[in-house]
C-alpha atoms as a PDB file:
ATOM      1  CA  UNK A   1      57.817 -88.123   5.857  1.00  0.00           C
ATOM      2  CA  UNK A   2      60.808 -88.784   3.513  1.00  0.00           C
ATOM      3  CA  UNK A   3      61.996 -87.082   0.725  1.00  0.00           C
ATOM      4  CA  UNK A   4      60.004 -90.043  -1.357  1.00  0.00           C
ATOM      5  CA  UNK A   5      56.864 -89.477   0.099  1.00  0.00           C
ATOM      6  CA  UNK A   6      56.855 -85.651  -0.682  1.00  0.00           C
ATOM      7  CA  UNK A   7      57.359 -86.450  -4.037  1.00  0.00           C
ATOM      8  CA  UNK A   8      54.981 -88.796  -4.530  1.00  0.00           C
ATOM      9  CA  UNK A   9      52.624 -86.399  -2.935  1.00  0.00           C
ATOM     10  CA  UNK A  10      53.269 -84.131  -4.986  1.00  0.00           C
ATOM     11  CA  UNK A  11      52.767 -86.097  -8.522  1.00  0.00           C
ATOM     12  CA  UNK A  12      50.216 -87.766  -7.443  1.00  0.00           C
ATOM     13  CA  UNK A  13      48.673 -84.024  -5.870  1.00  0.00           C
ATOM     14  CA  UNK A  14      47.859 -85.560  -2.644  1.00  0.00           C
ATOM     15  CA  UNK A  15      48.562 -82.147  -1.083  1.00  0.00           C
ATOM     16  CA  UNK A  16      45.381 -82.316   1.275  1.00  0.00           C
ATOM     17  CA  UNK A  17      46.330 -85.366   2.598  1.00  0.00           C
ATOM     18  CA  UNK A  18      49.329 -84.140   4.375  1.00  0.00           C
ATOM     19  CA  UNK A  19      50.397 -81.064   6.126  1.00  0.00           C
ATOM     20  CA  UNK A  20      51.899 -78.150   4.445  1.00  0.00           C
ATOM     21  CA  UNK A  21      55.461 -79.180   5.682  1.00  0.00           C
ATOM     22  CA  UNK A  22      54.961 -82.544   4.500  1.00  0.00           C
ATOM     23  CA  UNK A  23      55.739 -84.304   8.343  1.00  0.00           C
ATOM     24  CA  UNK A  24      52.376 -85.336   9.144  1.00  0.00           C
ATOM     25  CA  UNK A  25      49.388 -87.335   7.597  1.00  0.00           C
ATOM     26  CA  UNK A  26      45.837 -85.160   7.658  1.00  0.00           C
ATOM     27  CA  UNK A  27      42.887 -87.346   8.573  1.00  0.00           C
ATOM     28  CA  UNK A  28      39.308 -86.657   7.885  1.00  0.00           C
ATOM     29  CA  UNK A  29      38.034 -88.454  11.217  1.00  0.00           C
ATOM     30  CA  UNK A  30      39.708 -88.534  14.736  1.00  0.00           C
ATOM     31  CA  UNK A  31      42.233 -90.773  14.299  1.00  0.00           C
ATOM     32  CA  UNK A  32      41.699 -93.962  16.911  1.00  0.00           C
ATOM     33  CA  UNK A  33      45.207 -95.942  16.517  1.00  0.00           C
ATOM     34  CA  UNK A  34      43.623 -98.256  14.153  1.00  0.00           C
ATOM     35  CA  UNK A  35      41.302 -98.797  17.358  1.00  0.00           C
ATOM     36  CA  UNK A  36      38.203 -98.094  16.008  1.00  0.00           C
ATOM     37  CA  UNK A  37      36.885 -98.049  12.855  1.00  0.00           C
ATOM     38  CA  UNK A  38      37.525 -95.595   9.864  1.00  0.00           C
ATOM     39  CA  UNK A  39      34.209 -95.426   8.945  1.00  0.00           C
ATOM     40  CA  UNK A  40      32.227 -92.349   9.948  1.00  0.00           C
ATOM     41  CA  UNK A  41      29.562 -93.677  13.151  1.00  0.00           C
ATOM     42  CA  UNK A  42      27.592 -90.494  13.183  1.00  0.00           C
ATOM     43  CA  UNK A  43      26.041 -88.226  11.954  1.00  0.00           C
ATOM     44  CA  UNK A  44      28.330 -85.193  12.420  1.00  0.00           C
ATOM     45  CA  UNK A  45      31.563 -87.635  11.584  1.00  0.00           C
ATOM     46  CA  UNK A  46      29.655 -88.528   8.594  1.00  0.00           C
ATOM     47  CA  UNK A  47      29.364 -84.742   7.441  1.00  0.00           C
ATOM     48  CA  UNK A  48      32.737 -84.378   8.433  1.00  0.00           C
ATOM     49  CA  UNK A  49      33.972 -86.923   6.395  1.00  0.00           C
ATOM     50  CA  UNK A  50      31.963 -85.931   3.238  1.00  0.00           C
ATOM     51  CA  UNK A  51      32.962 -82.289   3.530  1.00  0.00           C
ATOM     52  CA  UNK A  52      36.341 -83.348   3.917  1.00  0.00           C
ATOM     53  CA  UNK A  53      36.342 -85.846   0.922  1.00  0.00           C
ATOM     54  CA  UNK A  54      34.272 -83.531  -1.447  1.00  0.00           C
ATOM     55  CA  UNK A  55      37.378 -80.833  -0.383  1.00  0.00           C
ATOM     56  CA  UNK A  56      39.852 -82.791  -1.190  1.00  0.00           C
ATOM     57  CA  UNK A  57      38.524 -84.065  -4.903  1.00  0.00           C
ATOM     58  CA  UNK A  58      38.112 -80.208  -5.946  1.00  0.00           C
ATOM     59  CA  UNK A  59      41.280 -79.372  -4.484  1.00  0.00           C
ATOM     60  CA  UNK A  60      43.036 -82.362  -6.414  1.00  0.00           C
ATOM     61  CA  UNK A  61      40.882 -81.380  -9.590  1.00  0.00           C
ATOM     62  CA  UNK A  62      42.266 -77.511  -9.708  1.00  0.00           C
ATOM     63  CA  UNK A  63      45.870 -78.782  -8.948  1.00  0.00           C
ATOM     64  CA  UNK A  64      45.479 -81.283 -12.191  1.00  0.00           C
ATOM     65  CA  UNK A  65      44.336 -79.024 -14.224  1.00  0.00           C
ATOM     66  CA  UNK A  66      46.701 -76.207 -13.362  1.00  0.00           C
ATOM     67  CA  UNK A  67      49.472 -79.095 -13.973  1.00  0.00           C
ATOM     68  CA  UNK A  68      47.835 -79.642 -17.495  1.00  0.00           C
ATOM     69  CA  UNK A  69      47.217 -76.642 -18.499  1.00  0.00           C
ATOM     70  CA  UNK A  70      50.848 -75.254 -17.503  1.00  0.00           C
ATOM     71  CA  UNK A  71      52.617 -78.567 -19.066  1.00  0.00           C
ATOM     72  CA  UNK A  72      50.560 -79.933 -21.819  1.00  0.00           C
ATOM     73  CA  UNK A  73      48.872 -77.001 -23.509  1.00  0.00           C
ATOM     74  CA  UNK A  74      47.605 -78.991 -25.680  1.00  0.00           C
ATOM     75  CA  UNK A  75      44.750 -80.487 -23.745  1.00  0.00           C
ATOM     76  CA  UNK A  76      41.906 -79.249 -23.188  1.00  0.00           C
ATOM     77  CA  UNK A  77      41.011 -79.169 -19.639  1.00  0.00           C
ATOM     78  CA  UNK A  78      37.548 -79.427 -18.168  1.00  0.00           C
ATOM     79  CA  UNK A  79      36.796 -79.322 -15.337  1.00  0.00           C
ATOM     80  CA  UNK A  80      34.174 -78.306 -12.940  1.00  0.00           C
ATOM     81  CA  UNK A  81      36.038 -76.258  -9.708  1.00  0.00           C
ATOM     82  CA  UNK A  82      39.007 -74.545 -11.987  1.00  0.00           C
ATOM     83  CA  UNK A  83      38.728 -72.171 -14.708  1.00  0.00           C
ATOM     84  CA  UNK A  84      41.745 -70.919 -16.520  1.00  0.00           C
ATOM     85  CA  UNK A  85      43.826 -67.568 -15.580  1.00  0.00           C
ATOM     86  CA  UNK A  86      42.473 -64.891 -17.444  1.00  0.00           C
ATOM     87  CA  UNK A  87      46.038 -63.606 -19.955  1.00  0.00           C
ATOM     88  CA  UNK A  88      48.005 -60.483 -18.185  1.00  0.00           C
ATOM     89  CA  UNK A  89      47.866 -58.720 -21.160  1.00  0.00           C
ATOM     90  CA  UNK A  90      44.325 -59.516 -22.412  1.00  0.00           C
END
């Protein structure tokens, strides 16, 4: 991946969509070449997929929130999967 795509990944936290090194794409299903389709047609791809999806919204929620919290102090963040840093020196 370029140096463009890193950085939209990044902005955009689309971390869990790509490997760490940012070279490679990470798929939720077995990727078919565009030969099949990209819907889940079982089951177990189905509870792949959802586990998958449902990791990747709580991992982009705690990266936005860390983001706000860290850059815009002013908002108040809620949010389900993230709770704030407790102070060092609390």
């Amino acid at each position: 991946m370029s140096g463009g795509v890193s950085e939209f990944v990044d902005f955009f936290h689309f971390q869990d969509l790509v490997t760490p090194d940012y070279k490679a794409d990470r798929f939720y299903l077995t990727f078919g070449k565009f030969e099949v389709p990209g819907t889940p047609a079982t089951k177990d791809d189905y509870v792949t997929y959802r586990d998958a999806t449902l990791h990747f919204i709580a991992g982009r929620g705690r990266r936005t929130a860390e983001y706000f919290t860290e850059h815009h102090p002013e908002i108040e963040v809620r949010n389900p999967w993230w709770r704030p840093r407790p102070e060092e020196n609390s």
